[in-house]
C-alpha atoms as a PDB file:
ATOM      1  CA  UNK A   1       0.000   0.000   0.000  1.00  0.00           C
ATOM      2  CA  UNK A   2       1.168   3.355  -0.959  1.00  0.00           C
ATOM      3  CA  UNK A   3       2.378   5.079   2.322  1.00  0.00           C
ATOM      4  CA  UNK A   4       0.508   8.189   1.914  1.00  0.00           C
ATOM      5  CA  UNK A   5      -2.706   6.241   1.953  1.00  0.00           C
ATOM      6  CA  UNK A   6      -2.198   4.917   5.374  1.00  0.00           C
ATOM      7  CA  UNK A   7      -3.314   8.690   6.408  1.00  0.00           C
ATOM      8  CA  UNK A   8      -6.517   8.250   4.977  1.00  0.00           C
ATOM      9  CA  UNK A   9      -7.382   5.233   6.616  1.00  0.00           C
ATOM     10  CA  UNK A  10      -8.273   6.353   9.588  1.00  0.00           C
ATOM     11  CA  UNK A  11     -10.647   8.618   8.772  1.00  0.00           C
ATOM     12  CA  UNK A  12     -12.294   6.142   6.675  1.00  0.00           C
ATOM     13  CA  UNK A  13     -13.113   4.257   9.293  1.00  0.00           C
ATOM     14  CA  UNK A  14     -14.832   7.044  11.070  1.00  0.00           C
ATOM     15  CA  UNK A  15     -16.825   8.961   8.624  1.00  0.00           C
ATOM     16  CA  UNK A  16     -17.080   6.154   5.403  1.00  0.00           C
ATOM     17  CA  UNK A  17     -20.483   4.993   7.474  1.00  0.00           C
ATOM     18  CA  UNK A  18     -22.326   1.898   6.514  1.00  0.00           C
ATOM     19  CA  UNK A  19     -19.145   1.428   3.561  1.00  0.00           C
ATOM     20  CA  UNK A  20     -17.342  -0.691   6.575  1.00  0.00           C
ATOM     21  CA  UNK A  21     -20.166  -3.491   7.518  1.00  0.00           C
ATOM     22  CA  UNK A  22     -22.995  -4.666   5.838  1.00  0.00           C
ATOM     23  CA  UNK A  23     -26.541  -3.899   6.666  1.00  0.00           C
ATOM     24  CA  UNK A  24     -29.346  -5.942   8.675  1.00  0.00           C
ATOM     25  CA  UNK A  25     -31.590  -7.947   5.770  1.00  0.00           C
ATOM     26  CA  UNK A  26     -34.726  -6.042   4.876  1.00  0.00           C
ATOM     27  CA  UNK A  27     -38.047  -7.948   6.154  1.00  0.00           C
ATOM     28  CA  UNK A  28     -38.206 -11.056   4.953  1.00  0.00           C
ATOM     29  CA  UNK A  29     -35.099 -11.976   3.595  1.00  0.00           C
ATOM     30  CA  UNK A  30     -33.601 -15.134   5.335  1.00  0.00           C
ATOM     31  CA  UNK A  31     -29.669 -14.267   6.062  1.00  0.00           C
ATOM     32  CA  UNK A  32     -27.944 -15.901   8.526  1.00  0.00           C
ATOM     33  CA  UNK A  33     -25.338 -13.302  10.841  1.00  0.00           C
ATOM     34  CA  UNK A  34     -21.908 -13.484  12.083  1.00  0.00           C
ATOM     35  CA  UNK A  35     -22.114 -12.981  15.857  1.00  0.00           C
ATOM     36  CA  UNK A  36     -19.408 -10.344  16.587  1.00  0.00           C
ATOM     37  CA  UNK A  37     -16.240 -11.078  19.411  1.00  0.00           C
ATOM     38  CA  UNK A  38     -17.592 -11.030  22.672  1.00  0.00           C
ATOM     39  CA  UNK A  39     -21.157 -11.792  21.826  1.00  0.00           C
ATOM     40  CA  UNK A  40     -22.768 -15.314  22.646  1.00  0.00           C
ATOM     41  CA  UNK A  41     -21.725 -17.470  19.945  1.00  0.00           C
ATOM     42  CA  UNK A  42     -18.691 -15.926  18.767  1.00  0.00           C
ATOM     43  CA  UNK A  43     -15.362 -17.249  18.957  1.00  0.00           C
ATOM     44  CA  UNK A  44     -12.830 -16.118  21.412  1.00  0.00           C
ATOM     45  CA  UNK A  45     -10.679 -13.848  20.702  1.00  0.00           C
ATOM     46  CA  UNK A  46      -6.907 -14.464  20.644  1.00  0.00           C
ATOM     47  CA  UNK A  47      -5.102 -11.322  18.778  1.00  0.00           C
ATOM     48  CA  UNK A  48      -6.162 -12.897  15.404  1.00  0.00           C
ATOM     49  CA  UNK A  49      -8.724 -10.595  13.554  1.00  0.00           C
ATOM     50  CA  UNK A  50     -11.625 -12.240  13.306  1.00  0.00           C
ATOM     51  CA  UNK A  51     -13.994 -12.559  10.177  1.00  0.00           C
ATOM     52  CA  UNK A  52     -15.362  -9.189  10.858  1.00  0.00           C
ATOM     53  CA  UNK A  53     -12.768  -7.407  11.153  1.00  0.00           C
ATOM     54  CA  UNK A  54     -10.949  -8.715   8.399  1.00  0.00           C
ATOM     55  CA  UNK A  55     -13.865  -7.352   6.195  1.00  0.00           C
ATOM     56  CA  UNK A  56     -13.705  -3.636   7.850  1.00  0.00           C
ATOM     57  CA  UNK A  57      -9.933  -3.919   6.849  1.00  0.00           C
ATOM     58  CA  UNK A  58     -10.692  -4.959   3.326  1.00  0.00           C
ATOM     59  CA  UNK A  59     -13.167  -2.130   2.454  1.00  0.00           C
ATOM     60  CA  UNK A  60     -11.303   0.479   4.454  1.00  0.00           C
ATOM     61  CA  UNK A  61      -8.241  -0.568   2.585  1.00  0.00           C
ATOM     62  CA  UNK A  62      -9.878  -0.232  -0.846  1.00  0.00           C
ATOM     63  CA  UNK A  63     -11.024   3.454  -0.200  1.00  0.00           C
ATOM     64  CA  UNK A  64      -7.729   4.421   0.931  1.00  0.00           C
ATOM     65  CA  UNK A  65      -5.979   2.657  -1.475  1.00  0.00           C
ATOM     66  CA  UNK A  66      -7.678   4.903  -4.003  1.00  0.00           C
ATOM     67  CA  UNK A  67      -6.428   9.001  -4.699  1.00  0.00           C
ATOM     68  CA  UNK A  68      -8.105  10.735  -1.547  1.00  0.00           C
ATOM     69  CA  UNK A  69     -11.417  13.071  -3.243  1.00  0.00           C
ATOM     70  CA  UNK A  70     -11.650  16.170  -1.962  1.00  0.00           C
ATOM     71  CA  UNK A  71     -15.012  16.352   0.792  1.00  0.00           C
ATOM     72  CA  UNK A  72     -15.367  20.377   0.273  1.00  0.00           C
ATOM     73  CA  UNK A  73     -18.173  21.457  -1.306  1.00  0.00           C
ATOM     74  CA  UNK A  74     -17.779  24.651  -3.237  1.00  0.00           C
ATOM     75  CA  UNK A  75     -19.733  26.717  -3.411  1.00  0.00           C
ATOM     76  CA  UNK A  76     -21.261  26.149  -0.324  1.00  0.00           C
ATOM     77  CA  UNK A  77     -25.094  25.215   0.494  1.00  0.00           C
ATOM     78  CA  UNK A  78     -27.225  28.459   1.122  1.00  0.00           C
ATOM     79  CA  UNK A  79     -27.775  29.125   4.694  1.00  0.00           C
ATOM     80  CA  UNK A  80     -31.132  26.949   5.318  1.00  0.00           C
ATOM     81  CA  UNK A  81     -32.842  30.234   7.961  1.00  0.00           C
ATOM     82  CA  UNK A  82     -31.898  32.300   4.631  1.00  0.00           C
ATOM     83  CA  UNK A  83     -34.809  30.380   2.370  1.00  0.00           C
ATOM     84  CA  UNK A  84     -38.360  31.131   2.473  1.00  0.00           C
ATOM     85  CA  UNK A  85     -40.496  28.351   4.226  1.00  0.00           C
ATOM     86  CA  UNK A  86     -41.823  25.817   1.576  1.00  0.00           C
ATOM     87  CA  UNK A  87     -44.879  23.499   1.317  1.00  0.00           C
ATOM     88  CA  UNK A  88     -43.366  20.536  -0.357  1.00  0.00           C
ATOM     89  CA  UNK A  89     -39.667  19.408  -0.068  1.00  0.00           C
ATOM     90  CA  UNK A  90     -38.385  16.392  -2.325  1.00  0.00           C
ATOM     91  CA  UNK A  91     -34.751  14.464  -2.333  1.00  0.00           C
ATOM     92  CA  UNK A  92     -33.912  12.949  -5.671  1.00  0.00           C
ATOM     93  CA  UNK A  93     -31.173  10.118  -5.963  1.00  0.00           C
ATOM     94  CA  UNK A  94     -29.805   9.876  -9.344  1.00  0.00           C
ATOM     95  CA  UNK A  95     -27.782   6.803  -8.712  1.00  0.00           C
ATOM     96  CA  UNK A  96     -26.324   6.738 -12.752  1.00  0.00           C
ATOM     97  CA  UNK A  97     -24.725  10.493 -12.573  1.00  0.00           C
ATOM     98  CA  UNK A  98     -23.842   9.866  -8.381  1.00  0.00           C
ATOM     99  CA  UNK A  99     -25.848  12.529  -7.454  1.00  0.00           C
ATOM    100  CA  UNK A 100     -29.097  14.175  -5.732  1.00  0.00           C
ATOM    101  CA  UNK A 101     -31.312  17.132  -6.697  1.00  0.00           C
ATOM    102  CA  UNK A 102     -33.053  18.763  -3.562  1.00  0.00           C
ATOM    103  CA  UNK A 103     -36.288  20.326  -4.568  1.00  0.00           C
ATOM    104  CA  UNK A 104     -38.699  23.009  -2.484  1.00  0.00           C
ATOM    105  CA  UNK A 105     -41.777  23.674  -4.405  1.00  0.00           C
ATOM    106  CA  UNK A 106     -40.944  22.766  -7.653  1.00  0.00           C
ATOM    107  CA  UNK A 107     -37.643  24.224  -7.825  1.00  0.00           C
ATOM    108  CA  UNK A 108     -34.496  22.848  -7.380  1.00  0.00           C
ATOM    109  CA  UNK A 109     -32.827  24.386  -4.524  1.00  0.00           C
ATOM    110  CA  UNK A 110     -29.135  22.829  -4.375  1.00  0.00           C
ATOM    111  CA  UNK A 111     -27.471  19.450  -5.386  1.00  0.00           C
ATOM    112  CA  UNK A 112     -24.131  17.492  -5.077  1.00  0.00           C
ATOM    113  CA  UNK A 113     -22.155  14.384  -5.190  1.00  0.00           C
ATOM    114  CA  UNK A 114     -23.328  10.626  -4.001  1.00  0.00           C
ATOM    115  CA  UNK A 115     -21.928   7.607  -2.950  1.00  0.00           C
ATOM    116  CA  UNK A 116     -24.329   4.785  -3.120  1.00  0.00           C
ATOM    117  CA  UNK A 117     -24.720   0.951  -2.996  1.00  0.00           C
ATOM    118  CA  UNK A 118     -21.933  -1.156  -4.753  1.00  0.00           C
ATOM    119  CA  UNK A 119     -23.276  -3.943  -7.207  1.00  0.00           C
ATOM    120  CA  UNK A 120     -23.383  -6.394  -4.500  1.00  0.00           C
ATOM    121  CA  UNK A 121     -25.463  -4.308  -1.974  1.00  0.00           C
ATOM    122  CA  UNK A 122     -27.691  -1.659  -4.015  1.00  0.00           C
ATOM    123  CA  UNK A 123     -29.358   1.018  -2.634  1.00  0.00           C
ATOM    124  CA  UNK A 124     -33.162   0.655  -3.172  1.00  0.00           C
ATOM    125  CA  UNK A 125     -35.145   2.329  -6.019  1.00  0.00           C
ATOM    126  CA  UNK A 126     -38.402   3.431  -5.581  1.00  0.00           C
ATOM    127  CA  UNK A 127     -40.269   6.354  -4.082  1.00  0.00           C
ATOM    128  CA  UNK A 128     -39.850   6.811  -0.483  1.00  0.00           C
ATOM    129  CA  UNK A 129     -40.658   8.969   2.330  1.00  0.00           C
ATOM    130  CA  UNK A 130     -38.510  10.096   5.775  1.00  0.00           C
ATOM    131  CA  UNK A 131     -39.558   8.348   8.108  1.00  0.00           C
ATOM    132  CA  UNK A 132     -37.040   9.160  10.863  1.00  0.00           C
ATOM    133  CA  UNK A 133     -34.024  11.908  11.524  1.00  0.00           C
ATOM    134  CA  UNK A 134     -31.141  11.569  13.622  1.00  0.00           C
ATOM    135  CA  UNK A 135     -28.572  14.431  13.846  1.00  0.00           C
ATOM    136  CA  UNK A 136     -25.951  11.964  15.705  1.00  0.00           C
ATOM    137  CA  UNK A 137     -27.016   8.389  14.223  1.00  0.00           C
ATOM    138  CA  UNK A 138     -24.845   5.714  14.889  1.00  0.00           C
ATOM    139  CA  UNK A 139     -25.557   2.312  13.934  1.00  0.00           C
ATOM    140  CA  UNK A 140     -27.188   0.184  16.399  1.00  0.00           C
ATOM    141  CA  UNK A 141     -25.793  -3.184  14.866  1.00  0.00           C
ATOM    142  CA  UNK A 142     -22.446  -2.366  13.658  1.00  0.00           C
ATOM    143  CA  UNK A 143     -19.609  -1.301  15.022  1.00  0.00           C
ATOM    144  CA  UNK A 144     -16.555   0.356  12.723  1.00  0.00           C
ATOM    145  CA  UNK A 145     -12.935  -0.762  13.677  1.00  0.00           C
ATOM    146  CA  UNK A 146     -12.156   1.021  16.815  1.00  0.00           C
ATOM    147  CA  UNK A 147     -15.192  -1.220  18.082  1.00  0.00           C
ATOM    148  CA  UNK A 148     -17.013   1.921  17.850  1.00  0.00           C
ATOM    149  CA  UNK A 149     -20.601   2.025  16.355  1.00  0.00           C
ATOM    150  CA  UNK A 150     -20.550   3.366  13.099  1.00  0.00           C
ATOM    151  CA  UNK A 151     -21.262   7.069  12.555  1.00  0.00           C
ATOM    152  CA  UNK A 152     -23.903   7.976  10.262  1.00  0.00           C
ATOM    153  CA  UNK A 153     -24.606  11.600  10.828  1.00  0.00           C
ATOM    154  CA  UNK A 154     -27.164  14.050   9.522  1.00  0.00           C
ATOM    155  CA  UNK A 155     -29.211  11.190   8.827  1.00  0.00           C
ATOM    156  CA  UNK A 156     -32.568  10.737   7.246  1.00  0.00           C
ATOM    157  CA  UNK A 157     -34.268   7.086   7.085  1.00  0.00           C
ATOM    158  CA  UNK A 158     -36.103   6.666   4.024  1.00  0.00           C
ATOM    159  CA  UNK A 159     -35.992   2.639   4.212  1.00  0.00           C
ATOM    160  CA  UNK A 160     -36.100   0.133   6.528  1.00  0.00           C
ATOM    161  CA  UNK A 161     -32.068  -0.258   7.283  1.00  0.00           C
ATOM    162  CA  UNK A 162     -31.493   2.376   4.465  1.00  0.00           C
ATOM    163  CA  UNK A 163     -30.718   5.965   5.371  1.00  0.00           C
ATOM    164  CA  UNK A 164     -29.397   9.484   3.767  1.00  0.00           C
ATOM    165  CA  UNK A 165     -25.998  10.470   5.332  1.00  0.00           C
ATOM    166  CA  UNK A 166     -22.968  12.034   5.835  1.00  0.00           C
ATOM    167  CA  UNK A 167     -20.032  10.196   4.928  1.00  0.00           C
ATOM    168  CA  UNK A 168     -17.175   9.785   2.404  1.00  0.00           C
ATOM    169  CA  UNK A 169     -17.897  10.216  -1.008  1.00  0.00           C
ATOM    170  CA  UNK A 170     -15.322   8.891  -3.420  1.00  0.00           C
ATOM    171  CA  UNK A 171     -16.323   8.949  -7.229  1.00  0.00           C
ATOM    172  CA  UNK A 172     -17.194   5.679  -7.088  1.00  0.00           C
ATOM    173  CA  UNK A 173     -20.260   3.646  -5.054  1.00  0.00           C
ATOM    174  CA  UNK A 174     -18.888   2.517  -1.936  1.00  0.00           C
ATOM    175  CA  UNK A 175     -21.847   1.544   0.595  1.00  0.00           C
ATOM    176  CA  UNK A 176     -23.619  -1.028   1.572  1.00  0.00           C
ATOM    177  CA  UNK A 177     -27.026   0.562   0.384  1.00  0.00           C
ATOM    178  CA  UNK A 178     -27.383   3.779   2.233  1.00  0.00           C
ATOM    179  CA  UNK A 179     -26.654   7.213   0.060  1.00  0.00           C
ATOM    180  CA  UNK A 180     -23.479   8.564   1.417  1.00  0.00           C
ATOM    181  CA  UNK A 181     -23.596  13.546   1.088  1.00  0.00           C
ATOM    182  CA  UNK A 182     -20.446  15.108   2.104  1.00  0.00           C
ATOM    183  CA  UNK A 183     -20.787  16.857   5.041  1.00  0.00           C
ATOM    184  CA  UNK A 184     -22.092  20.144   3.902  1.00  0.00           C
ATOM    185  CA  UNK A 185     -24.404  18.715   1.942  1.00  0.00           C
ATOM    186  CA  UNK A 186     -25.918  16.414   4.777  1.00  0.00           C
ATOM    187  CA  UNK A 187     -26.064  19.122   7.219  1.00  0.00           C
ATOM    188  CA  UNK A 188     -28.193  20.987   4.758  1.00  0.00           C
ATOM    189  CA  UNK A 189     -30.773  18.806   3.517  1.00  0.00           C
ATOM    190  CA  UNK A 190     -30.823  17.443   6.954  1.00  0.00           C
ATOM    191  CA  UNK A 191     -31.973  20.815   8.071  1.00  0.00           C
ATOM    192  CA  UNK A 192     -34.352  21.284   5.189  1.00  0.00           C
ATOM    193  CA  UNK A 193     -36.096  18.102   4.820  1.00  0.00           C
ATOM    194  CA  UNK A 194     -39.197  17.102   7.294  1.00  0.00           C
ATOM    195  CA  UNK A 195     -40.405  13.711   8.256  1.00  0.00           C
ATOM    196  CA  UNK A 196     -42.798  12.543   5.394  1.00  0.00           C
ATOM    197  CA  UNK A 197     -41.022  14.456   2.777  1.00  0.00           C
ATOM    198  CA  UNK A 198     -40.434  12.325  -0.369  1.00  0.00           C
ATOM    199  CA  UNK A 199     -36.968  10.471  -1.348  1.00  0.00           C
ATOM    200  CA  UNK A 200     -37.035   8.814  -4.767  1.00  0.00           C
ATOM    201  CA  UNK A 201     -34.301   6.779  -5.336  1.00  0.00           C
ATOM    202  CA  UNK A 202     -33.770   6.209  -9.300  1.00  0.00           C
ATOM    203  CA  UNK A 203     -31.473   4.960 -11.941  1.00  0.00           C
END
C-alpha cells in the first residue's frame, strides 16, 4: 500500500459509514449473521482478527488505497434560515450520474455528489418517504474498527435499514445501500427536509 494512503485510513473508518459493515436484511429476507467477538456465539478472541474485522480492513483498505477526493463542497449550500419556508420538499437520488437534486416547491434548490450501494449491496429504487431523523445516528448493529458504532450523521431514514448520510464520497459507489452527502451537503438537507417528505431513489 502506498504510504501516503495509510493517512486516509483512519478517517475512513470514522466517517465512510455503513461502507465498513454490511446492513441488517430487509423484512423477509432469510440471512444468517456473524455474531461479533464477545457476543454469545462468537469465537474467542486471541489477537487474530476475526472474520469481521478482516472485512472492515478490506473495504477500508480499498477506499484508501484509491487518490483521496476532496469532501469540500464549493460553493457552499445556502444558509437553510436564509430560504423562504416551503410546502413541499423532495430528495432525488440519481444513482447513474452519483448525485441528488433537492427540490422546495418545484424548484431545485441545491445538489451534489453521491456515494451509493456497490453492485453487491444496491441502494433501493423506488419512491420513499422520511420516516425518521437523527442528527448523531450511529448504527445500532455495527460497530466500525475502533469497536465503535458506526457514525452515520445528519441522517434521514427513508428505508427500513437504508438511510441518507454524511459520509465519504469517493467517485465511485462505496456503501452497503445507504446514500453517502459530504458533510455540507448532509447538514443541509438534513436541516431542510421534514419527516414525510419524499426520497425517490432512481437509476
Amino acid at each position: 500500500m502506498n504510504p501516503s494512503a495509510l493517512l486516509w485510513l483512519a478517517p475512513l473508518l470514522l466517517v465512510a459509514g455503513c461502507a465498513m459493515q454490511p446492513y441488517p436484511p430487509l423484512p423477509g429476507e432469510d440471512v444468517a449473521e456473524t455474531p461479533r467477538a464477545g457476543m454469545p456465539g462468537s469465537a474467542p478472541v486471541d489477537g487474530a482478527a476475526t472474520a469481521s474485522d478482516a472485512k472492515i480492513t478490506a473495504a477500508a483498505r480499498r477506499e484508501a488505497e484509491r487518490s483521496p477526493v476532496s469532501q469540500a463542497v464549493r460553493p457552499p449550500p445556502p444558509r437553510p434560515a436564509s430560504l423562504p419556508a416551503a410546502d413541499q420538499r423532495w430528495l432525488k437520488i440519481l444513482l447513474g450520474a452519483r448525485r441528488f437534486e433537492y427540490y422546495e416547491d418545484e424548484r431545485m434548490i441545491w445538489s451534489g455528489k453521491i456515494s451509493a450501494g456497490v453492485e453487491a449491496h444496491p441502494t433501493p429504487r423506488g419512491e420513499f418517504r422520511v420516516t425518521a431523523k437523527d442528527i448523531d445516528k450511529r448504527s445500532g448493529s455495527y460497530t466500525n474498527a475502533f469497536n465503535r458504532p458506526t457514525p452515520m450523521p445528519y441522517a434521514l431514514q427513508f428505508n427500513g435499514p437504508y438511510w441518507v448520510h454524511e459520509g465519504y464520497v469517493p467517485n465511485v459507489n462505496a456503501s452497503h445501500g445507504c446514500v453517502r452527502l459530504r458533510h455540507d451537503d448532509a447538514k443541509f438537507v438534513y436541516q431542510r427536509m421534514r419527516i414525510g417528505d419524499t426520497v425517490t431513489v432512481v437509476d
